[in-house]
Protein backbone atom coordinates (compact mmCIF):
# COMPACT_ATOMS: atom_id res chain seq x y z
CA UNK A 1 0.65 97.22 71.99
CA UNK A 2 -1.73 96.62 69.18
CA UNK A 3 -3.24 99.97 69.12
CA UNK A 4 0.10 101.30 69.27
CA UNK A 5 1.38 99.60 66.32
CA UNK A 6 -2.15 100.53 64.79
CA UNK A 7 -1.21 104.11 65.12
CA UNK A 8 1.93 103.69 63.88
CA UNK A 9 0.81 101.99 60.86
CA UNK A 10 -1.75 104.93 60.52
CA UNK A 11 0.75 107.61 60.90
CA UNK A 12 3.54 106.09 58.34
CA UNK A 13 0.62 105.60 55.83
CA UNK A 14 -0.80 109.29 55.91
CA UNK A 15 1.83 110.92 53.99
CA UNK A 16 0.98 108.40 50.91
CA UNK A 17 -2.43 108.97 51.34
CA UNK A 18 -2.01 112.29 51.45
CA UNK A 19 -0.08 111.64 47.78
CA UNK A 20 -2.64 110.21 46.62
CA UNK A 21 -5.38 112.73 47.59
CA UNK A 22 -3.14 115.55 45.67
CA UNK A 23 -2.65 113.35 42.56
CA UNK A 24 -6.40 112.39 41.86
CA UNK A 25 -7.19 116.48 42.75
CA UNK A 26 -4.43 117.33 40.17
CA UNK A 27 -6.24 114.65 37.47
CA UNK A 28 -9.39 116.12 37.91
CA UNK A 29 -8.06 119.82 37.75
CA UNK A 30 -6.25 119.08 34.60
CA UNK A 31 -8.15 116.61 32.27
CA UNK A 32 -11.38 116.72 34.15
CA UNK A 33 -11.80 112.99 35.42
CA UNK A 34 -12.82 112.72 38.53
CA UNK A 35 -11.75 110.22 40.73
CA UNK A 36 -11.75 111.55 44.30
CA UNK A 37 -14.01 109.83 45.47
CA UNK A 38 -12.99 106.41 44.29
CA UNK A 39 -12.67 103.44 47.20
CA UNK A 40 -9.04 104.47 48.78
CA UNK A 41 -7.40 101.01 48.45
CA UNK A 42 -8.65 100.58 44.79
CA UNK A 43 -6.87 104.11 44.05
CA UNK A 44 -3.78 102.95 46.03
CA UNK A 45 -3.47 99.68 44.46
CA UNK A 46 -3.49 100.43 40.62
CA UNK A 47 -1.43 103.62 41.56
CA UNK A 48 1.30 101.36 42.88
CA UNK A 49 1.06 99.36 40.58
CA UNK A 50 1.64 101.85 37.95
CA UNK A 51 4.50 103.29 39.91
CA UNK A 52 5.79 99.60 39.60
CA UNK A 53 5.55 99.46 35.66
CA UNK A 54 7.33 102.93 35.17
CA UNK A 55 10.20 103.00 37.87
CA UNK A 56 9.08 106.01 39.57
CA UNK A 57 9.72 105.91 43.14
CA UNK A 58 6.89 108.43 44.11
CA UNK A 59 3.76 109.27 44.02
CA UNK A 60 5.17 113.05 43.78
CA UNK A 61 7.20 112.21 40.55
CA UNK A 62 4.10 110.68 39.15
CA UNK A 63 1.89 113.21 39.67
CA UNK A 64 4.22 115.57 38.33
CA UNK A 65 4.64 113.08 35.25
CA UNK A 66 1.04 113.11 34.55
CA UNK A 67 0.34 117.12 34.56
CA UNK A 68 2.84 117.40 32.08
CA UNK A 69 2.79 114.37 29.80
CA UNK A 70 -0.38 113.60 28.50
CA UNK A 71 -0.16 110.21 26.84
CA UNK A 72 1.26 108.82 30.32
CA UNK A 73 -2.38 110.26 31.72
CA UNK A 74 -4.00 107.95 29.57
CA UNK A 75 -1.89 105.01 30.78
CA UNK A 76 -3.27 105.88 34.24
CA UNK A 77 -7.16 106.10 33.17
CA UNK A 78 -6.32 102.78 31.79
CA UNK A 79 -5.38 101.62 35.14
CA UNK A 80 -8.50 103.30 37.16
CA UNK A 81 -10.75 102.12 34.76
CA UNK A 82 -13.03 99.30 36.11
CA UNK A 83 -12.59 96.70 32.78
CA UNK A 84 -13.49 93.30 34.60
CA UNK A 85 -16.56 91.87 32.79
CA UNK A 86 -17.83 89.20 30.56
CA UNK A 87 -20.52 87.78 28.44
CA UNK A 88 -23.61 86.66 30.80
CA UNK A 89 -21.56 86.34 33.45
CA UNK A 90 -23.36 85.28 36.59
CA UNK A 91 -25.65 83.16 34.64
CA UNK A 92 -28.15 83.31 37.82
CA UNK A 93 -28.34 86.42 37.31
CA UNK A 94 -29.34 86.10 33.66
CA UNK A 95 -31.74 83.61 34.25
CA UNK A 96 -33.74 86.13 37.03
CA UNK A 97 -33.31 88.42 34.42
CA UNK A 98 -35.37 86.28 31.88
CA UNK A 99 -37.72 85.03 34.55
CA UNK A 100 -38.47 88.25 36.11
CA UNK A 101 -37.92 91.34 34.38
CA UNK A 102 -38.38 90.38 30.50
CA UNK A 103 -42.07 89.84 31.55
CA UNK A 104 -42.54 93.26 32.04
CA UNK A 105 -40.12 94.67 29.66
CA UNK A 106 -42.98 92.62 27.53
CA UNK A 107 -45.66 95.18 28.49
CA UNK A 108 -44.04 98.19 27.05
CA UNK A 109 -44.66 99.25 23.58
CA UNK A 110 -40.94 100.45 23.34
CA UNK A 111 -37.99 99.96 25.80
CA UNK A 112 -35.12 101.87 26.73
CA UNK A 113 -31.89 100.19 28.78
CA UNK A 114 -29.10 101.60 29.91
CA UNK A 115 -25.90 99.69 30.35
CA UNK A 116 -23.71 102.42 32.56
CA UNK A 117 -20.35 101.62 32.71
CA UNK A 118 -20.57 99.15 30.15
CA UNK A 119 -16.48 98.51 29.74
CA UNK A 120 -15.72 96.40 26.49
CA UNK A 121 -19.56 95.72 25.78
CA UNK A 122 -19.82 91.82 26.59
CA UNK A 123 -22.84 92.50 29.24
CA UNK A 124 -24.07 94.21 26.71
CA UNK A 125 -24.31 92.17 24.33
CA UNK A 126 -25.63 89.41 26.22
CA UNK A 127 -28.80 91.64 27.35
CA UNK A 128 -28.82 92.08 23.34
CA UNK A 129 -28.80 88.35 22.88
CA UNK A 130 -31.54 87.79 25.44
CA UNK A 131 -33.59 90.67 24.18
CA UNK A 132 -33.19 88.93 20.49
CA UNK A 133 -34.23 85.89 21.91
CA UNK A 134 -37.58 87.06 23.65
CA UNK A 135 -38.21 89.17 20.80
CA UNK A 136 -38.03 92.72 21.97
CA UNK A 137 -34.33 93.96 20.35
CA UNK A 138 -36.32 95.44 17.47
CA UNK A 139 -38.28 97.60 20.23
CA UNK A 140 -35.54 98.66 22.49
CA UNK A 141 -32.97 100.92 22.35
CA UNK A 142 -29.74 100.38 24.56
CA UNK A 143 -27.18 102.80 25.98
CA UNK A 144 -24.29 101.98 26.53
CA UNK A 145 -21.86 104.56 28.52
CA UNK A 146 -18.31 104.28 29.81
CA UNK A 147 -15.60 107.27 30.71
CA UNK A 148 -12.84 105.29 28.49
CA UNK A 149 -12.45 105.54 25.40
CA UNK A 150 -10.39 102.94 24.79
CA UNK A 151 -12.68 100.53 26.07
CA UNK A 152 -15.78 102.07 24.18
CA UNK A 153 -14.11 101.71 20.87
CA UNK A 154 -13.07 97.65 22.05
CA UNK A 155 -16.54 97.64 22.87
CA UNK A 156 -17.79 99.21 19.69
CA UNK A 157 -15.66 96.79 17.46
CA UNK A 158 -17.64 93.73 19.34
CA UNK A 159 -14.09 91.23 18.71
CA UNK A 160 -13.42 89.07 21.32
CA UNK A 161 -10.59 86.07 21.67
CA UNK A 162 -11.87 82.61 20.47
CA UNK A 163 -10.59 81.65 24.45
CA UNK A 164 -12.92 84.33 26.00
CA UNK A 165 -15.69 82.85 23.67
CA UNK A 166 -15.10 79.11 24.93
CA UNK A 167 -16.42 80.78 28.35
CA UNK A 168 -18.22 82.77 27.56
CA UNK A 169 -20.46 79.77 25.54
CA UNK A 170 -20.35 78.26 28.82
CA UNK A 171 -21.95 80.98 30.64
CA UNK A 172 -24.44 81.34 27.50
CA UNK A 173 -25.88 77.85 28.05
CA UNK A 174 -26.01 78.14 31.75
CA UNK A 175 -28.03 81.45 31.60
CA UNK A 176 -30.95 79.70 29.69
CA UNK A 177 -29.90 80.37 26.26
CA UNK A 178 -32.25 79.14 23.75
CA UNK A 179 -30.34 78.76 20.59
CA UNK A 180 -26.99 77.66 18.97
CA UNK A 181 -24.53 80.87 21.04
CA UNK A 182 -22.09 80.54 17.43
CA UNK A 183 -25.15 81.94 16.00
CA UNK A 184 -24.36 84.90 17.23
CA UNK A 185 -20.90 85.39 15.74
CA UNK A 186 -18.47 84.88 13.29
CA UNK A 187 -15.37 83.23 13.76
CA UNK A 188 -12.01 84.77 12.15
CA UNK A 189 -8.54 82.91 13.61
CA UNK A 190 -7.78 83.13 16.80
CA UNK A 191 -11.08 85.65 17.05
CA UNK A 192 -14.80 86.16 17.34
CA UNK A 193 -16.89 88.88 15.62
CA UNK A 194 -20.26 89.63 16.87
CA UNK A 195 -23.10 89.91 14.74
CA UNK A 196 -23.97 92.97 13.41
CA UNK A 197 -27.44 92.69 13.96
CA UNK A 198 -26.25 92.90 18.02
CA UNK A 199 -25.35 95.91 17.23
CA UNK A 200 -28.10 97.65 15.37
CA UNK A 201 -30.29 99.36 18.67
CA UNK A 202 -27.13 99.50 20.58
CA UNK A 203 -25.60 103.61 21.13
CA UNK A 204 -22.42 103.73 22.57
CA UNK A 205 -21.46 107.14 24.40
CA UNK A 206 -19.02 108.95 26.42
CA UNK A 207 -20.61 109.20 30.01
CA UNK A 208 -18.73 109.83 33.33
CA UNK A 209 -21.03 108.69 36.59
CA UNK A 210 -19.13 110.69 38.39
CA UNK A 211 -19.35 114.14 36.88
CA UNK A 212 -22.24 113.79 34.28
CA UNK A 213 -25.96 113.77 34.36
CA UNK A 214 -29.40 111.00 34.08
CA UNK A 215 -30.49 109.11 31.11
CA UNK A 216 -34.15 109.79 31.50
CA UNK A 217 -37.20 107.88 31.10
CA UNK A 218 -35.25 104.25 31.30
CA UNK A 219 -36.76 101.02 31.68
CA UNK A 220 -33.72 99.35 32.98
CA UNK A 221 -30.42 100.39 34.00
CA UNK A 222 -27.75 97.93 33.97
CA UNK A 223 -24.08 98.82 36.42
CA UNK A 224 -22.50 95.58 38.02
CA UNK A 225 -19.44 95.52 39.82
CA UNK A 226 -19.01 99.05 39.81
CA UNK A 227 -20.66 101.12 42.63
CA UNK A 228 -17.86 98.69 44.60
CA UNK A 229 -14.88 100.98 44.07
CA UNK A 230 -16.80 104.05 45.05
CA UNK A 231 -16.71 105.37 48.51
CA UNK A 232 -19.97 105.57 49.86
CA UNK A 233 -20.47 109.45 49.11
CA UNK A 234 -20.08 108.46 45.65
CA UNK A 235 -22.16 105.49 45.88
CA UNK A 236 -24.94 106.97 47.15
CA UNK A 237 -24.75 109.84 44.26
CA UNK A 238 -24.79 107.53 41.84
CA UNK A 239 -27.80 105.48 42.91
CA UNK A 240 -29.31 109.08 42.84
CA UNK A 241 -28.54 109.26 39.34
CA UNK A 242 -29.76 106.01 38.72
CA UNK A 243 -33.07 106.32 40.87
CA UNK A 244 -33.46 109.71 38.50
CA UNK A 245 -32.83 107.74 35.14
CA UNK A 246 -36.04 105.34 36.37
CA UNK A 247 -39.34 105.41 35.05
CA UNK A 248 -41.57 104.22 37.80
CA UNK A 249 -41.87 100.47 37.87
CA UNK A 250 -38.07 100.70 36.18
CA UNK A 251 -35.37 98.10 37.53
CA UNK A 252 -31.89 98.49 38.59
CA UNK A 253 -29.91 95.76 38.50
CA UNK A 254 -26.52 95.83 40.36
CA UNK A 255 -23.03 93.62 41.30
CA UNK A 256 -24.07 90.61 43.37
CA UNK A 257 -21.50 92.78 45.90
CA UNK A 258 -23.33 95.95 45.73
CA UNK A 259 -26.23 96.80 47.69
CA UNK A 260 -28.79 99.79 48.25
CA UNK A 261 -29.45 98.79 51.90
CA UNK A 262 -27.51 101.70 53.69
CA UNK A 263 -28.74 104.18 50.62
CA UNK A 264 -30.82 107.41 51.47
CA UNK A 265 -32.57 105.88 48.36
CA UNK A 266 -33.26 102.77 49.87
CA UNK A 267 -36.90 103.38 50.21
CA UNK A 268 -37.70 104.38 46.60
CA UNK A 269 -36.38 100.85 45.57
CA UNK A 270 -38.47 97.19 46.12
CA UNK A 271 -36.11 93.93 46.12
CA UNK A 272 -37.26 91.80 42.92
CA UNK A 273 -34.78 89.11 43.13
CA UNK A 274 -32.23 89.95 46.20
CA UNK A 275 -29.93 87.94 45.85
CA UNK A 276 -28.72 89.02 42.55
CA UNK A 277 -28.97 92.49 43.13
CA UNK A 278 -32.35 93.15 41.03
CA UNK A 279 -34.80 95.86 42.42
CA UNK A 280 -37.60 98.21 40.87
CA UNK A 281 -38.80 101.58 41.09
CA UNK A 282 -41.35 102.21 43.24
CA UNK A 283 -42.42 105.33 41.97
């Protein structure tokens, strides 16, 4: 009875499935973003959810919607972008950061970080805090890539609510920061403005994981919480990239849910610090 209803289930889902498959083909075909390979039930959920919001009753009508109205496209990228972050969030993972890899970051003469995927900036900006702090932001230069514009220009603006900076002060002193964390901003109303200075060895650029190619010769790439709405196709091209992007002895640091373990690239990687995600380059 239970593999019977299992089927059933299966069978009275394909046809939305099937949906959705056509609609993320027709959104790369026409604007070029590439989502096919996204995890199925993070696709399904923001698509309903969408449907929800507009009153469409299909995922038909909203595919046909989208070809032909552009500005409602962008109110779907909004919804399958991945915009769930925070300043030093994880605070562990800060602290292994600071206790592990700054040592060797140390050793370099210049350094070179990329922060892929980097949403509305706040990790960021807390690896440009740290860096400030052990005094190697005037030797590095950081990339930091998303597919959204929207969120690149939030990200590029560096204001943030004075509630999100309550936390985030939280996580600040939890990671192992040194100093004051209101030295790093200026408050304005109900808002925060980061420091300039935060900004100064900080590029912020278009980049698509999915479609685009490496940042080369990087000392540390930076992508939390991200590989997990990729199927594993996608996940293991993107470590690729990543593994490419490396200079040997160069870290990768990923979401405390992500994991290279089942990765063909599993051997070119060493665990640093496992359970936050941090491994190196072997070579």
């Amino acid at each position: 009875m239970v593999v019977q209803e299992l089927n059933e289930e299966s069978l009275a889902q394909e046809p939305l499935v099937i949906e959705i498959n056509l609609l993320m083909e027709a959104i790369y075909q026409r604007y070029g973003y590439d989502f096919r390979d996204y995890g199925k039930a993070h696709a399904k959920r923001r698509i309903m959810h969408r449907l929800a919001l507009s009153g469409i009753s299909t995922v038909s009508e909203l595919q046909h919607r989208i070809l032909y109205d552009e500005s409602f496209f962008h109110l779907i990228l909004q919804d399958l972008s991945i915009n769930t972050t925070e300043m030093f969030r994880d605070p562990e993972f800060f602290i292994s950061v600071r206790e592990q890899v700054i040592p060797v970051l140390k050793t370099y003469p210049f350094i070179k970080i990329w922060h892929a995927g980097c949403s509305t900036g706040e990790e960021v900006y807390s690896m440009a805090i740290m860096l400030k702090e052990e005094g190697l932001l005037n030797r590095t230069q950081i990339y930091a890539t998303d597919f959204n514009p929207s969120v690149l220009q939030k990200a590029r603006e560096a204001i943030y609510s004075a509630t999100q900076m309550k936390e985030y002060t939280r996580n600040y002193i939890k990671s192992g920061g040194k100093f004051s964390f209101s030295d790093y901003y200026n408050a304005r109303y109900d808002s925060a403005i980061l420091k300039k200075t935060l900004k100064e060895n900080i590029v912020f650029a278009d980049h698509n994981l999915v479609t685009d190619s490496v940042f080369g010769e990087m000392n540390l790439v930076m992508c939390r919480n991200t590989l997990i709405y990729f199927n594993k196709n996608l996940q293991d091209k993107v470590v690729g990239l990543f593994r490419d992007s490396l200079v040997p002895g160069g870290f990768l640091c990923l979401g405390s849910k992500e994991s290279i373990t089942f990765s063909p690239h599993k051997d070119l990687f060493e665990p640093v610090v496992s359970k936050w995600k941090i491994f190196r380059k072997k070579y």
